[in-house]
C-alpha atoms as a PDB file:
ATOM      1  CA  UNK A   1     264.624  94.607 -21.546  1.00  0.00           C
ATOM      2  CA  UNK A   2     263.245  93.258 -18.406  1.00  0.00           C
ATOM      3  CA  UNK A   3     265.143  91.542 -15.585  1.00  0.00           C
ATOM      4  CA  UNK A   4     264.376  88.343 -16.184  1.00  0.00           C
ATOM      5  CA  UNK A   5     265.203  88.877 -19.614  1.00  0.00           C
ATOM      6  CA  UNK A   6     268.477  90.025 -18.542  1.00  0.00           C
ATOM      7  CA  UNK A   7     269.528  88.395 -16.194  1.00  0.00           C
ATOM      8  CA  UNK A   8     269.187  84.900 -19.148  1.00  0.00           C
ATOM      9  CA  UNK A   9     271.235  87.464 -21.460  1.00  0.00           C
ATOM     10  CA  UNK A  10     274.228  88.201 -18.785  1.00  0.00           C
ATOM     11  CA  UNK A  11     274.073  84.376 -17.596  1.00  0.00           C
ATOM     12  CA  UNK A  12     275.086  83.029 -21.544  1.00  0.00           C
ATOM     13  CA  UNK A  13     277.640  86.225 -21.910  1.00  0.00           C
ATOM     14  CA  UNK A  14     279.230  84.874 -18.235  1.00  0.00           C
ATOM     15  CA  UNK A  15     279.012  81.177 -19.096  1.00  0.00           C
ATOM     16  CA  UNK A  16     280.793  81.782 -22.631  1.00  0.00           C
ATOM     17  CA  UNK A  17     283.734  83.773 -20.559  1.00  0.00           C
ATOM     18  CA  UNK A  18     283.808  80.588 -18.298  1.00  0.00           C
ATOM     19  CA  UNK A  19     282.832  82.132 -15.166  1.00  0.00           C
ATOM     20  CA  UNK A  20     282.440  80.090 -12.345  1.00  0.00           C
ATOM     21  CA  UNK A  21     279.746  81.447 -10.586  1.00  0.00           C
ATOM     22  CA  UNK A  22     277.331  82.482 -13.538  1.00  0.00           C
ATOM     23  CA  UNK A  23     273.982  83.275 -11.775  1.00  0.00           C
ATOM     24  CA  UNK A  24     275.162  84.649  -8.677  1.00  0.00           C
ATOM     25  CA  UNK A  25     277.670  87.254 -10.739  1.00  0.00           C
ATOM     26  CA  UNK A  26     274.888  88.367 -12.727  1.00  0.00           C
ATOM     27  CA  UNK A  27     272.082  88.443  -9.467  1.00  0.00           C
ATOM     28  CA  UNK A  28     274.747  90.252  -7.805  1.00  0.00           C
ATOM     29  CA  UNK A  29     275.587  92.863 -10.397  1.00  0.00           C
ATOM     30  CA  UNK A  30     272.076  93.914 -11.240  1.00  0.00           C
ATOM     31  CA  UNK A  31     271.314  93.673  -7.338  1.00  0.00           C
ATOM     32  CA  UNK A  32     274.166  96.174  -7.084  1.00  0.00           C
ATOM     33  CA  UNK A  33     272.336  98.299 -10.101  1.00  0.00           C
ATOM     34  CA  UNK A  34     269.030  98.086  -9.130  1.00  0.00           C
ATOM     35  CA  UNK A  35     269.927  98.480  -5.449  1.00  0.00           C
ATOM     36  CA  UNK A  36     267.215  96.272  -4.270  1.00  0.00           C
ATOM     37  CA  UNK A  37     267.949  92.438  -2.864  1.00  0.00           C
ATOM     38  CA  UNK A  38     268.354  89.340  -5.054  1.00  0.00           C
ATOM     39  CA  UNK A  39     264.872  88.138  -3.549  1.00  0.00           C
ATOM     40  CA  UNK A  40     263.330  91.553  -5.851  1.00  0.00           C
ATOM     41  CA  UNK A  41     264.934  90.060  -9.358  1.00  0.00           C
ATOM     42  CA  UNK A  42     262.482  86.999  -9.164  1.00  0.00           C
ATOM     43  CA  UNK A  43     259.444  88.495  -7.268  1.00  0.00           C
ATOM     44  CA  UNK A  44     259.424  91.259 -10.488  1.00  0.00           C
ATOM     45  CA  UNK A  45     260.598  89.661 -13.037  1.00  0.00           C
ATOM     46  CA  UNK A  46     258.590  91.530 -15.824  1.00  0.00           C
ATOM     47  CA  UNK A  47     259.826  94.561 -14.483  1.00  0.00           C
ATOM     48  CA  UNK A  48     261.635  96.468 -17.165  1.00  0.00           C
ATOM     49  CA  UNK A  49     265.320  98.142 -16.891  1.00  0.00           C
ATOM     50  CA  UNK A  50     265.665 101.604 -18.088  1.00  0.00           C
ATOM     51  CA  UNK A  51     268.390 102.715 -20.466  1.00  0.00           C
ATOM     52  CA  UNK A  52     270.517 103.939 -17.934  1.00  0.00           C
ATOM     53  CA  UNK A  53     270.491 100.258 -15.924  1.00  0.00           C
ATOM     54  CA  UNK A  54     270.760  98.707 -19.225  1.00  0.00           C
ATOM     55  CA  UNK A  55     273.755 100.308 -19.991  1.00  0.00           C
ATOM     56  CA  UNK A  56     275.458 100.347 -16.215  1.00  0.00           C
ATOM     57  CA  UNK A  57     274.044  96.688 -15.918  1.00  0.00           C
ATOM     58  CA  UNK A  58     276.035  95.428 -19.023  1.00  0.00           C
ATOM     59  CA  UNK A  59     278.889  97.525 -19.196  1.00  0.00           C
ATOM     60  CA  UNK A  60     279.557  95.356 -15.531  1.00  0.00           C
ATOM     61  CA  UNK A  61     278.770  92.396 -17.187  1.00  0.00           C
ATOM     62  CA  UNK A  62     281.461  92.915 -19.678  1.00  0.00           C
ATOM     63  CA  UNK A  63     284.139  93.950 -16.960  1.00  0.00           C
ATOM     64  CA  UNK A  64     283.248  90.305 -15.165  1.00  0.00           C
ATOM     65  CA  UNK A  65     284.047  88.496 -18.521  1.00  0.00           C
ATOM     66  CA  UNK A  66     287.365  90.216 -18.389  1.00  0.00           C
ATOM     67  CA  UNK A  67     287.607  88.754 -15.229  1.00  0.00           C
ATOM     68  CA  UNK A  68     287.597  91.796 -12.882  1.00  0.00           C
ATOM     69  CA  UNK A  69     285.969  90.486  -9.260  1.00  0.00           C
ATOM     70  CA  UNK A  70     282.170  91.130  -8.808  1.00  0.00           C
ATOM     71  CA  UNK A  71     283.599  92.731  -5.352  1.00  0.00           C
ATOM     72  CA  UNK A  72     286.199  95.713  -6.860  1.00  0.00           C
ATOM     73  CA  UNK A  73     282.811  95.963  -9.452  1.00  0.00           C
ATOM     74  CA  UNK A  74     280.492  96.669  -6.379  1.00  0.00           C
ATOM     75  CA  UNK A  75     282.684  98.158  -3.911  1.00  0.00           C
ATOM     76  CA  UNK A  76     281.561  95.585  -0.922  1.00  0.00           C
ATOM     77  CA  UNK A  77     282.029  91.497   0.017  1.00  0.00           C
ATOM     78  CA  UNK A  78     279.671  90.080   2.598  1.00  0.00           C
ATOM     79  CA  UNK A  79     282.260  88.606   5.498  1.00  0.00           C
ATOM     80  CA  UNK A  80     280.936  86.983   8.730  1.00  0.00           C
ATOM     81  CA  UNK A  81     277.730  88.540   7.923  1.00  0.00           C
ATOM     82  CA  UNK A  82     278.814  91.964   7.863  1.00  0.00           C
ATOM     83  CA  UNK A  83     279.154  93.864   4.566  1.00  0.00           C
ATOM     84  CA  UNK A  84     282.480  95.025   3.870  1.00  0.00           C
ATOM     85  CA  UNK A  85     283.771  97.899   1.644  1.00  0.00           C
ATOM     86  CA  UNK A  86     286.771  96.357  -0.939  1.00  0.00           C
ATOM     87  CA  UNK A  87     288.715  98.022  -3.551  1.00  0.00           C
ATOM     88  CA  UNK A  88     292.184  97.163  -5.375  1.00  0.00           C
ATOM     89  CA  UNK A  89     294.151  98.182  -2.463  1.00  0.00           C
ATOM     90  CA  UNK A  90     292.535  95.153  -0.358  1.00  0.00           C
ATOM     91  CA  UNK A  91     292.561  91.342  -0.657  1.00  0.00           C
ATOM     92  CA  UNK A  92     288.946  89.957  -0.845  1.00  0.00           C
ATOM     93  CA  UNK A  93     287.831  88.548   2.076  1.00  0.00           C
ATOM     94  CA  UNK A  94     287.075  84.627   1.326  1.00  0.00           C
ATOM     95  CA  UNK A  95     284.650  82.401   3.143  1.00  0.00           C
ATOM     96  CA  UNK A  96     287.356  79.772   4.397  1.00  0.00           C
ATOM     97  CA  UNK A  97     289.421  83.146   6.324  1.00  0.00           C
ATOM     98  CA  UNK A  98     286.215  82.886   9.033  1.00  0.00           C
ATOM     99  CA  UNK A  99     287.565  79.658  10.362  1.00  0.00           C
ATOM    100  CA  UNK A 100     290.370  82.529  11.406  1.00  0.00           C
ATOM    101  CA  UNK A 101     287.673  83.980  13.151  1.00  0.00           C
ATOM    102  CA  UNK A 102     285.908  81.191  14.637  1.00  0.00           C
ATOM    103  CA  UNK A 103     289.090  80.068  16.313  1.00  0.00           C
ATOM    104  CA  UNK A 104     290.186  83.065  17.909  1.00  0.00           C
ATOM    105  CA  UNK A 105     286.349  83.821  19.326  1.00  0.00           C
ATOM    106  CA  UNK A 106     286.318  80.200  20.455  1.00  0.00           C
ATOM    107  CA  UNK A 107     289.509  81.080  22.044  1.00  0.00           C
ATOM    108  CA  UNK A 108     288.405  84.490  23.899  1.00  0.00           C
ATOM    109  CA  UNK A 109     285.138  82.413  25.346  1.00  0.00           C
ATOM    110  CA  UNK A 110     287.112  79.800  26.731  1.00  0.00           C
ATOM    111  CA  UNK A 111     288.017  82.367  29.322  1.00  0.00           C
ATOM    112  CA  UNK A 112     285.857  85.129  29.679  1.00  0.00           C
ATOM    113  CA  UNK A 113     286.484  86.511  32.388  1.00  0.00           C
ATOM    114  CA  UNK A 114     289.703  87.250  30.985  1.00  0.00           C
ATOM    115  CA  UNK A 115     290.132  90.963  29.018  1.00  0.00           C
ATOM    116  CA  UNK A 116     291.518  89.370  25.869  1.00  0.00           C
ATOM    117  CA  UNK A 117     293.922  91.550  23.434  1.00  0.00           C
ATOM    118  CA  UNK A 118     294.169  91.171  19.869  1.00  0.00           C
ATOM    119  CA  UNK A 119     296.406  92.309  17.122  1.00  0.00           C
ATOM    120  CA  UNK A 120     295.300  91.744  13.804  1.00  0.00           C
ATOM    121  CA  UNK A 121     298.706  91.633  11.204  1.00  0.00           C
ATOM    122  CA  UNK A 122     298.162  92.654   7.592  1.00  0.00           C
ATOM    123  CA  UNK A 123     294.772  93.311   8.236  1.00  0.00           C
ATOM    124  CA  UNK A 124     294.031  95.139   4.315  1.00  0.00           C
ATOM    125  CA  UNK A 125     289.872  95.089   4.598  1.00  0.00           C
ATOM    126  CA  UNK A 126     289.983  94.534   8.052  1.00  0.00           C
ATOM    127  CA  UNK A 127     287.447  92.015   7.780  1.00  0.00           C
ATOM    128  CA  UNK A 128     288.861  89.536   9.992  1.00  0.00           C
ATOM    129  CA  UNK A 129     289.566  92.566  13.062  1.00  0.00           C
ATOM    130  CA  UNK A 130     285.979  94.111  12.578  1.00  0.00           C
ATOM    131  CA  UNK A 131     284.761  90.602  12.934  1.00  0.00           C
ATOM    132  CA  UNK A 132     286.123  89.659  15.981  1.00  0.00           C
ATOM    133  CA  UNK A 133     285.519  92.949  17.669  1.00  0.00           C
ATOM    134  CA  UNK A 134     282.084  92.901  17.024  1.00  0.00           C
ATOM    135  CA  UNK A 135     281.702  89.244  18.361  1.00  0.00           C
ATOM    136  CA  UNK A 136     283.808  90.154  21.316  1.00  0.00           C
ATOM    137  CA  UNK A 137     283.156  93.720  22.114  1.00  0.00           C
ATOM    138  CA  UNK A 138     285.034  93.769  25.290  1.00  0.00           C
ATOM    139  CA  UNK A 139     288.298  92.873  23.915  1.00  0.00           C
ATOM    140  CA  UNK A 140     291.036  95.542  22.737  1.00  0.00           C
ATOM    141  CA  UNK A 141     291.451  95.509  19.116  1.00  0.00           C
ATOM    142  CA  UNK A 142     294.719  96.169  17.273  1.00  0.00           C
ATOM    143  CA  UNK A 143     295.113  96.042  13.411  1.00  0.00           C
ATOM    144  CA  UNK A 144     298.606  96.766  11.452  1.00  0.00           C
ATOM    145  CA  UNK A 145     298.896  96.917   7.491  1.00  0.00           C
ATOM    146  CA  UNK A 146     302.032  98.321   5.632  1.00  0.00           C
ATOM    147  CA  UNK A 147     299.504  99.940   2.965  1.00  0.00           C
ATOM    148  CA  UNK A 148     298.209 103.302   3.695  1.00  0.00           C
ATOM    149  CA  UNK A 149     295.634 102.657   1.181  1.00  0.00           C
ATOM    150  CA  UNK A 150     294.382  99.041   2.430  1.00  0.00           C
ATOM    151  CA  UNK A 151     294.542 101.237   6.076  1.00  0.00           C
ATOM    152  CA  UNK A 152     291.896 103.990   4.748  1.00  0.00           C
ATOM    153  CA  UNK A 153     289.893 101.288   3.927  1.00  0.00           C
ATOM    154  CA  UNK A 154     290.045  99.028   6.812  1.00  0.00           C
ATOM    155  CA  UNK A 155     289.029 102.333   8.899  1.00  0.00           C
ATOM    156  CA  UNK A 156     286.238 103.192   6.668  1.00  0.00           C
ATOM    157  CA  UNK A 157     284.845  99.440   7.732  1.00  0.00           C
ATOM    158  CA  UNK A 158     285.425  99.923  11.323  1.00  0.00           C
ATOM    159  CA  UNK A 159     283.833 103.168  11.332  1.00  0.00           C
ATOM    160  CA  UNK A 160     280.590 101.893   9.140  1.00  0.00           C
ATOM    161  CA  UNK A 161     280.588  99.059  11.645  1.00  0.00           C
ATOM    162  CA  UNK A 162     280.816 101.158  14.454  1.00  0.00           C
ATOM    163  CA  UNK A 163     283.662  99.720  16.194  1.00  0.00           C
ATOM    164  CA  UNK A 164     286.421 101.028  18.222  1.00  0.00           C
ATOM    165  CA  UNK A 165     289.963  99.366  16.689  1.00  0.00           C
ATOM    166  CA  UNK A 166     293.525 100.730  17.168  1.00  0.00           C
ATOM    167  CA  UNK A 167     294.958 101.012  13.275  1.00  0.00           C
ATOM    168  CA  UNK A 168     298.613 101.544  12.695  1.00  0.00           C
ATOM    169  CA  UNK A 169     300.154 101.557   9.774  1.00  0.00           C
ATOM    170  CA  UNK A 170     303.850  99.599   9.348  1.00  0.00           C
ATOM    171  CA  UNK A 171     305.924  96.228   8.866  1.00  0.00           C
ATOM    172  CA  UNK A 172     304.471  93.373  10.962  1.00  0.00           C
ATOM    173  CA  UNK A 173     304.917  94.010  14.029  1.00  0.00           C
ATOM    174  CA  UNK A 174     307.241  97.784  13.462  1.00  0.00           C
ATOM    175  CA  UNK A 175     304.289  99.677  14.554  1.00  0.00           C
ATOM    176  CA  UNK A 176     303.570  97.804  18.059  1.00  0.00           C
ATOM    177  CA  UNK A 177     307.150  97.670  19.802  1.00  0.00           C
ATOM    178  CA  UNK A 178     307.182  97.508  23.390  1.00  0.00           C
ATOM    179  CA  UNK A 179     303.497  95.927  23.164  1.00  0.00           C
ATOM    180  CA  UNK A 180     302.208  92.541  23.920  1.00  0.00           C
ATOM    181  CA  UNK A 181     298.830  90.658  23.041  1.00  0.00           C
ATOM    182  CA  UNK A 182     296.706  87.887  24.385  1.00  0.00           C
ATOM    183  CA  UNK A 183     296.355  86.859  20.715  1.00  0.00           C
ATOM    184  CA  UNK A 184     298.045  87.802  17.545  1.00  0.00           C
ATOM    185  CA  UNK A 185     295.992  86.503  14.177  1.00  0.00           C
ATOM    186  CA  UNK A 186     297.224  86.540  10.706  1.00  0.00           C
ATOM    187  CA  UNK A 187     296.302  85.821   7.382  1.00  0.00           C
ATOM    188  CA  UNK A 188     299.293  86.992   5.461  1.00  0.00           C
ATOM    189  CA  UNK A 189     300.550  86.242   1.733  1.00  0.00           C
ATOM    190  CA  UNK A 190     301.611  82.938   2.008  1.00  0.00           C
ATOM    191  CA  UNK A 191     301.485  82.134  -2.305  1.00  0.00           C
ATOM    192  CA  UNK A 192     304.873  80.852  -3.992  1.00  0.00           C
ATOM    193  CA  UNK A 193     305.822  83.676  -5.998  1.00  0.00           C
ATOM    194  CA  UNK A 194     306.005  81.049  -9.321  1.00  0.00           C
ATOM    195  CA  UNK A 195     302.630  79.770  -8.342  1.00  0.00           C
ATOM    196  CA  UNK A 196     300.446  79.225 -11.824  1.00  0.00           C
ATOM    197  CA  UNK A 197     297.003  80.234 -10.096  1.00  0.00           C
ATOM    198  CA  UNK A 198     298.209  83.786  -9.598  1.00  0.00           C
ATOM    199  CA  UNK A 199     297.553  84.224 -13.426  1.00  0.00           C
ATOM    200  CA  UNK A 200     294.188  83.077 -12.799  1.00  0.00           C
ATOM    201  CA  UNK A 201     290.444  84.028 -11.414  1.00  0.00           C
ATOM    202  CA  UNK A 202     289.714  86.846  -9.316  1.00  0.00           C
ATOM    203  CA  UNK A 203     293.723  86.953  -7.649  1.00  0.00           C
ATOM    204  CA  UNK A 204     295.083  88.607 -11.303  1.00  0.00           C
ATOM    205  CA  UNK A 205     293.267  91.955  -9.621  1.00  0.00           C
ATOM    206  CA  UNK A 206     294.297  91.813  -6.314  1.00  0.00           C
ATOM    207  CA  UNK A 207     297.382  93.317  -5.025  1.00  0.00           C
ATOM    208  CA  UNK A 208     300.551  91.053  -5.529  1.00  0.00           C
ATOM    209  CA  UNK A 209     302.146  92.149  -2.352  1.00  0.00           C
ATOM    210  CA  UNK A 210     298.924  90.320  -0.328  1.00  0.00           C
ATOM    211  CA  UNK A 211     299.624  87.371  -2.107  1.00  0.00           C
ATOM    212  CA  UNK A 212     303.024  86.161  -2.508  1.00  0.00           C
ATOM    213  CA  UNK A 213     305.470  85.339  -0.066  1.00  0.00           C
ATOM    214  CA  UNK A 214     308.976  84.047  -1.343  1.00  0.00           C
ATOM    215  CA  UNK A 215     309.582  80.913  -3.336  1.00  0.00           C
ATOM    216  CA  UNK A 216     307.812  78.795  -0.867  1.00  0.00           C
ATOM    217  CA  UNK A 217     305.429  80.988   0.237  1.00  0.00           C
ATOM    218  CA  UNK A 218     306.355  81.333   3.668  1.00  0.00           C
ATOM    219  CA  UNK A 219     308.383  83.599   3.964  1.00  0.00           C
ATOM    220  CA  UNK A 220     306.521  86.186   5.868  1.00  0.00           C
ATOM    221  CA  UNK A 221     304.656  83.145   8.034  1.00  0.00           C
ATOM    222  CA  UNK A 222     308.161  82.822   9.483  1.00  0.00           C
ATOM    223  CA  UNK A 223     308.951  85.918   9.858  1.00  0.00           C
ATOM    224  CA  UNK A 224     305.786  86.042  11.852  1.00  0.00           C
ATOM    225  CA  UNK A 225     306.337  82.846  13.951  1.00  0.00           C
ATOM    226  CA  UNK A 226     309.836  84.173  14.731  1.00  0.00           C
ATOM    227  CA  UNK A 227     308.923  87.614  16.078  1.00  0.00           C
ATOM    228  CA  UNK A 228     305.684  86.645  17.633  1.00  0.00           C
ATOM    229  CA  UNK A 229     307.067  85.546  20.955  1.00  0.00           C
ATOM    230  CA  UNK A 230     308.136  89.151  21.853  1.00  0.00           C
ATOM    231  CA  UNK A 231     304.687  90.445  21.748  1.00  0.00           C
ATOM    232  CA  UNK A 232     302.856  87.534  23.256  1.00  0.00           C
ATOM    233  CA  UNK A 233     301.714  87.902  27.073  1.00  0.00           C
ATOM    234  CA  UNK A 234     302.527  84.369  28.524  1.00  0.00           C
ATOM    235  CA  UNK A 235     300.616  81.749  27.731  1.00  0.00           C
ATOM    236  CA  UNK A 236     299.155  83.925  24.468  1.00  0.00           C
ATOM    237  CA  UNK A 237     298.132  82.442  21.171  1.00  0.00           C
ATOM    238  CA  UNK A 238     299.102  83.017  17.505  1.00  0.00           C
ATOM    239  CA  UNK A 239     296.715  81.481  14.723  1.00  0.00           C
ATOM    240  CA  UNK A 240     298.052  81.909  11.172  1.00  0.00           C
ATOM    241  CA  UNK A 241     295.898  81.380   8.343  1.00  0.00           C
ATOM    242  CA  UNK A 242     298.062  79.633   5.118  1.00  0.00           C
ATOM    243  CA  UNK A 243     297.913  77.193   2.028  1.00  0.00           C
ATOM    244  CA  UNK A 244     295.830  73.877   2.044  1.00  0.00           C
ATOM    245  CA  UNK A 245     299.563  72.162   1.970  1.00  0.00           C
ATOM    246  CA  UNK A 246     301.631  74.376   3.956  1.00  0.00           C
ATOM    247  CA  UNK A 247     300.314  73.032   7.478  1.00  0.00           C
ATOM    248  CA  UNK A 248     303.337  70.253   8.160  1.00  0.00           C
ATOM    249  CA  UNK A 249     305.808  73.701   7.652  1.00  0.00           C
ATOM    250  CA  UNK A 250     303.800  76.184   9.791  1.00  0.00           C
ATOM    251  CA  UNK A 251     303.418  73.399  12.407  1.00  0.00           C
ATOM    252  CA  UNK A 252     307.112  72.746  12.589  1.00  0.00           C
ATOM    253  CA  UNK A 253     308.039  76.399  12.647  1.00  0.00           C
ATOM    254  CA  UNK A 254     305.505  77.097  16.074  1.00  0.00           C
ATOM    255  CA  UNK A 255     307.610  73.807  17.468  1.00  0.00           C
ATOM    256  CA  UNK A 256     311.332  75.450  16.556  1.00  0.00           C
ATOM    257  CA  UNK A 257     309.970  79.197  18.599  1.00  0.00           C
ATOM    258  CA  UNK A 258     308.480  76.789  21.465  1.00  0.00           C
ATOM    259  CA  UNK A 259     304.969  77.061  21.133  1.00  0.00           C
ATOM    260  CA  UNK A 260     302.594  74.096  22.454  1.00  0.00           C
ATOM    261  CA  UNK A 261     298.928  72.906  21.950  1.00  0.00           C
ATOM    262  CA  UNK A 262     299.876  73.344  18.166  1.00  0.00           C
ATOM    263  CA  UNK A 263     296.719  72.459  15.997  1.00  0.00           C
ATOM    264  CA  UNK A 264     295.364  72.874  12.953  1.00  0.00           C
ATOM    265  CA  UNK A 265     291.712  73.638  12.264  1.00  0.00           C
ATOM    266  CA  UNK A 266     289.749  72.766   8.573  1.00  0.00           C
ATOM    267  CA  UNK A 267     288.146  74.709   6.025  1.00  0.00           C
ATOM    268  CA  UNK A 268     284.577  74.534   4.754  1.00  0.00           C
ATOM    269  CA  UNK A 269     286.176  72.466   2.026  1.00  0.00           C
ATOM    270  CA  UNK A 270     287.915  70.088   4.650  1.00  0.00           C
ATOM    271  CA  UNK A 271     291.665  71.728   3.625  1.00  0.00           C
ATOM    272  CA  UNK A 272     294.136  72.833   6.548  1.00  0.00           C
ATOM    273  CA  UNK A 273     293.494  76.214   6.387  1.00  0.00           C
ATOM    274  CA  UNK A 274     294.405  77.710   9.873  1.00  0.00           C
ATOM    275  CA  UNK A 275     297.573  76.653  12.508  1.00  0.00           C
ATOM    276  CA  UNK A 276     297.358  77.741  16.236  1.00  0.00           C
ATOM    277  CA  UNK A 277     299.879  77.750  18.895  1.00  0.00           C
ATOM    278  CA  UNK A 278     300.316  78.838  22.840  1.00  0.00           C
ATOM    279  CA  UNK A 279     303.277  80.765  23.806  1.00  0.00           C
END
């Protein structure tokens, strides 16, 4: 069979399973077989697949009509322009969790002469750390996750990335006492635990745990907003990442622990997506 041929085969099997992203699961899987760049499918298209990418090629096809992420099925998710190793242990880094990033740079650059401090809180891949550290090398990089298996992988990213981050491994803010930050960031579980979508898409693989928070969702973004006041340096920021609906609640928590210049910044699909506040 040759690509072109099936990549049209994998693109009917995908559409019949009700995929939502037909032709780029099926560029990306062979990509990932062939180990060559999407660019290579359509500049050889005659080219013809042995029996051994055959097989590998469609044996991942089938395992994306179950449902299982194209990520866990090649190991890595692009992030910020950086590749990223992901596996079971880790929630997939989405495109909308760089506005995270892109407010907390924009932050450090408002002042740089300033050596700017950052912990990073339930960091799994530890996309969003590795991304700001290599925008901002300078700055002192801190990253927490109560998984030792998220951890290993968050340090596997750092290290491919070359970058110098302090990993500890604990509850929130348990493995930092007696510390304090210029800026804390967060994207924690912030689901309702009843939520329908959780039986749904890509999420059904992901760990639960990175997910859900309480019957609201926010449980752990309180927690958060509570605590984060201790381990603030004055006039340090906290951005929290949450649900397209939950903005009104985070908003109201930062106001109840005293923070000010409370915003909220937009997704790439125009949703509240990330809350900020000053100690």
């Amino acid at each position: 069979m040759r690509i072109d041929e099936a990549l049209t085969t994998a693109k009917q099997q995908l559409k019949a399973a009700s995929s939502d992203s037909v032709a780029l699961d099926a560029e990306l899987l062979l990509s990932f077989v062939l180990q060559k760049n999407r660019t290579y499918l359509y500049t050889w298209p005659e080219k013809p697949l042995s029996q051994a990418e055959h097989t590998q090629y469609f044996d991942l096809i089938s395992c994306r009509e179950q449902g299982h992420p194209v990520a866990h099925l090649i190991g890595n998710r692009e992030f910020w322009g950086m590749n990223f190793r992901v596996t079971p242990d880790t929630l997939i880094p989405r495109p909308d969790t760089e506005i995270l990033v892109e407010t907390a740079l924009a932050i450090m650059a408002s002042n740089n002469n300033q050596a700017w401090s950052f912990l990073d809180l339930g960091t799994g891949s530890g996309a969003i750390a590795c991304a700001i550290k290599a925008s901002h090398p300078a700055c002192e990089a801190t990253a927490v996750d109560f998984q030792a298996n998220a951890l290993a992988v968050a340090q596997q990213n750092a290290k491919q990335h070359h970058l110098m981050i302090h990993f500890k491994q604990g509850s929130w803010f348990d493995p930092v006492k007696g510390q304090s930050f210029d800026l804390i960031v967060s994207n924690p579980p912030y689901i309702e635990e009843q939520d329908p979508h959780l039986n749904e898409g890509d999420v059904r693989f992901e760990p639960l745990t990175a997910l859900t928070s309480g019957k609201d969702g926010l449980d752990d973004i309180r927690f958060i907003i509570e605590h984060a006041p201790t381990y603030l340096n004055p006039k340090g920021w906290l951005l929290i990442e949450h649900g397209y609906n939950q903005h009104e609640a985070v908003q109201q928590l930062l106001k109840v622990q005293g923070f000010k210049a409370i915003e909220t910044r937009l997704d790439y699909g125009q949703n509240p997506r990330v809350t900020l506040g000053q100690r």
